[in-house]
C-alpha atoms as a PDB file:
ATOM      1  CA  UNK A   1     -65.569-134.230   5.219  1.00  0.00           C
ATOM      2  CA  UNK A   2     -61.668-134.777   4.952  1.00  0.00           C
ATOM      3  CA  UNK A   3     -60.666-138.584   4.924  1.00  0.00           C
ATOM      4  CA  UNK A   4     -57.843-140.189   6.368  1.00  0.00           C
ATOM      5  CA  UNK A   5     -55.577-142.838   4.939  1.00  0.00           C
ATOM      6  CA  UNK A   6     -53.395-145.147   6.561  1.00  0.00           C
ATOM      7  CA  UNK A   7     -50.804-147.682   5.006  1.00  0.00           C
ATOM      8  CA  UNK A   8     -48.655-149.448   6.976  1.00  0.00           C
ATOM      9  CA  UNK A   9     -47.953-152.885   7.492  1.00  0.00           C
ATOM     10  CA  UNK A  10     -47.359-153.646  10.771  1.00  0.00           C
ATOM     11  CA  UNK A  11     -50.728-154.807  12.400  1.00  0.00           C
ATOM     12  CA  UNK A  12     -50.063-153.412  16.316  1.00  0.00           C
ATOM     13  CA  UNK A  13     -48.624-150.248  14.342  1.00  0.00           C
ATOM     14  CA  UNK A  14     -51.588-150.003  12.283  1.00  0.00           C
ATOM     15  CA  UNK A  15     -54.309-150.447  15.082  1.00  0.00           C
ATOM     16  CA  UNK A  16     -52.408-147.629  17.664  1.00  0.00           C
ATOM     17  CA  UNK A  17     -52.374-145.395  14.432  1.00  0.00           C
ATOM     18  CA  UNK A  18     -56.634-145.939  14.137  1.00  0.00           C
ATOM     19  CA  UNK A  19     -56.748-145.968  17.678  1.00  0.00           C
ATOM     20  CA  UNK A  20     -55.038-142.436  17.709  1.00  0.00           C
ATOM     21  CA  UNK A  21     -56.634-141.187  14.905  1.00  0.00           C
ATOM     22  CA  UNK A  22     -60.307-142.048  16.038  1.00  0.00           C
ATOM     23  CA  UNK A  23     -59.686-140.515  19.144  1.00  0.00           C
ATOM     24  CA  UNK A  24     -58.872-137.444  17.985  1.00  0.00           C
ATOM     25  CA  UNK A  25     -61.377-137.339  15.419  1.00  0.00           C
ATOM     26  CA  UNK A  26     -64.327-137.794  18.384  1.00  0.00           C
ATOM     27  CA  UNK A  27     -62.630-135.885  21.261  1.00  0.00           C
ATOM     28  CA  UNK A  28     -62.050-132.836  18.770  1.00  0.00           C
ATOM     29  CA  UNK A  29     -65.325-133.311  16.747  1.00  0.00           C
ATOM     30  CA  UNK A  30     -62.807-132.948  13.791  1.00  0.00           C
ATOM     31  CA  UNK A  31     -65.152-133.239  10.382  1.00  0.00           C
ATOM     32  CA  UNK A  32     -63.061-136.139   9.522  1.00  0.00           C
ATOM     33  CA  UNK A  33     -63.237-140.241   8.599  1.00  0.00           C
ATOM     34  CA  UNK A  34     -60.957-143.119   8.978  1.00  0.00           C
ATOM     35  CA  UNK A  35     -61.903-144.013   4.786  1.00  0.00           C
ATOM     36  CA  UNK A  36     -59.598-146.495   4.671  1.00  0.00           C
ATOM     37  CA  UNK A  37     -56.720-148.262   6.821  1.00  0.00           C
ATOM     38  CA  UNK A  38     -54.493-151.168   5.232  1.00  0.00           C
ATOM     39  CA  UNK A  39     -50.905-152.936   5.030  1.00  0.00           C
ATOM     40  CA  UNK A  40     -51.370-153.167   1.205  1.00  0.00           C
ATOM     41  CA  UNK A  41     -50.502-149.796  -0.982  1.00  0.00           C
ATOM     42  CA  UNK A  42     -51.994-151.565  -3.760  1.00  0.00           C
ATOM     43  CA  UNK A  43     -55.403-151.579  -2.104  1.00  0.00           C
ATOM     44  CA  UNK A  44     -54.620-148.056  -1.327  1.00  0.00           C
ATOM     45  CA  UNK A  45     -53.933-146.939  -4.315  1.00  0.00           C
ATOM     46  CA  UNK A  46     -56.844-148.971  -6.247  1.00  0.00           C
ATOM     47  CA  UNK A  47     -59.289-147.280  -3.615  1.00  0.00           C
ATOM     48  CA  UNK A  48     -57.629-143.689  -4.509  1.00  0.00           C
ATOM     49  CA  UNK A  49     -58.034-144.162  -8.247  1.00  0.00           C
ATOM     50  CA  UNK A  50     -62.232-144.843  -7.437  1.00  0.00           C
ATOM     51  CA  UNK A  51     -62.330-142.091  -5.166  1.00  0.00           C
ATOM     52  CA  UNK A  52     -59.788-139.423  -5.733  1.00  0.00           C
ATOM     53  CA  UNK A  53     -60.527-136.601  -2.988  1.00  0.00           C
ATOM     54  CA  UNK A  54     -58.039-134.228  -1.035  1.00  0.00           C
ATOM     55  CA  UNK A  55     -57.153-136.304   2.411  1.00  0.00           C
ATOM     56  CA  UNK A  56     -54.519-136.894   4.972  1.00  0.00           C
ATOM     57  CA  UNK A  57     -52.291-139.707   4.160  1.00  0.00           C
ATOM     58  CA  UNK A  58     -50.532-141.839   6.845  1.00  0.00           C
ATOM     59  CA  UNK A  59     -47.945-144.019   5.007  1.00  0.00           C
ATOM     60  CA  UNK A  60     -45.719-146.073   6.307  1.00  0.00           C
ATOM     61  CA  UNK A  61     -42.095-145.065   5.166  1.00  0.00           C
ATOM     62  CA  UNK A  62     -40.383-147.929   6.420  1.00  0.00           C
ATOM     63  CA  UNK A  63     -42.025-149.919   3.748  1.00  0.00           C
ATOM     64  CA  UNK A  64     -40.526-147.791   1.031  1.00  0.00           C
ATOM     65  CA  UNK A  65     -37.113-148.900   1.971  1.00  0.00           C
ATOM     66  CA  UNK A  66     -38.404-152.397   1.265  1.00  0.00           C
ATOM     67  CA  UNK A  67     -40.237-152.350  -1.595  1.00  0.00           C
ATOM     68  CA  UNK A  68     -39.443-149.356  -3.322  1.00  0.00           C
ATOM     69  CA  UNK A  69     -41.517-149.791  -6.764  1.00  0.00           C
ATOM     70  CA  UNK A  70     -44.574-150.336  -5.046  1.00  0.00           C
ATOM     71  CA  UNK A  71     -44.405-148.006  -2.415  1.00  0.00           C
ATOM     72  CA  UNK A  72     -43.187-145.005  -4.973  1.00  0.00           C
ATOM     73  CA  UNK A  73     -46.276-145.507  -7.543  1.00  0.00           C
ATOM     74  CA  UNK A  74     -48.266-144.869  -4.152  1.00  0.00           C
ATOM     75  CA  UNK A  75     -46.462-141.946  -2.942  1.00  0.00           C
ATOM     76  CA  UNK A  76     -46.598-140.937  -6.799  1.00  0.00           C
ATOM     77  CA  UNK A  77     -50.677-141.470  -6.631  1.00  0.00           C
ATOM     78  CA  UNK A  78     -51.126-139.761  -3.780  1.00  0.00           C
ATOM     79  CA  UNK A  79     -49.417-136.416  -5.088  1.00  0.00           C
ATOM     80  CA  UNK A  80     -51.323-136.084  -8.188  1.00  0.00           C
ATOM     81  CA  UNK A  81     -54.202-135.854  -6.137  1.00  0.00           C
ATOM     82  CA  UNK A  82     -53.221-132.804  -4.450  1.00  0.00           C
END
């Protein structure tokens, strides 16, 4: 089963981005789970270093313009999984 990530840190954002995501998983019977969905990259990350597994990532970019440190070492994380 291929999980799904999402970061980003606007809540409406975040929801529309589940609700889109679930939807497509059920109406398209993708083999495929929301693992995680969160505004932190911290969380995200921490979660990725218990359970490193090949997934889709959904991360918000905007935040990187804001915070770059924290949002690079999760953009770093991510690709080392790959």
């Amino acid at each position: 089963m291929l999980k799904i990530y999402v970061c980003e840190d606007n809540l409406p954002e975040r929801q529309r981005i589940i609700d889109i995501i679930t939807k497509v998983i059920c109406i398209e019977e993708y083999d495929m789970e929301l693992a995680l969905a969160s505004d932190d990259p911290h969380k995200l990350l921490e979660f990725l270093r218990q359970t490193p597994s090949t997934a889709v990532y959904f991360l918000d970019i905007w935040m990187l313009s804001h915070s770059p440190p924290r949002y690079a070492s999760l953009i770093r994380a991510v690709l080392l999984y790959l």
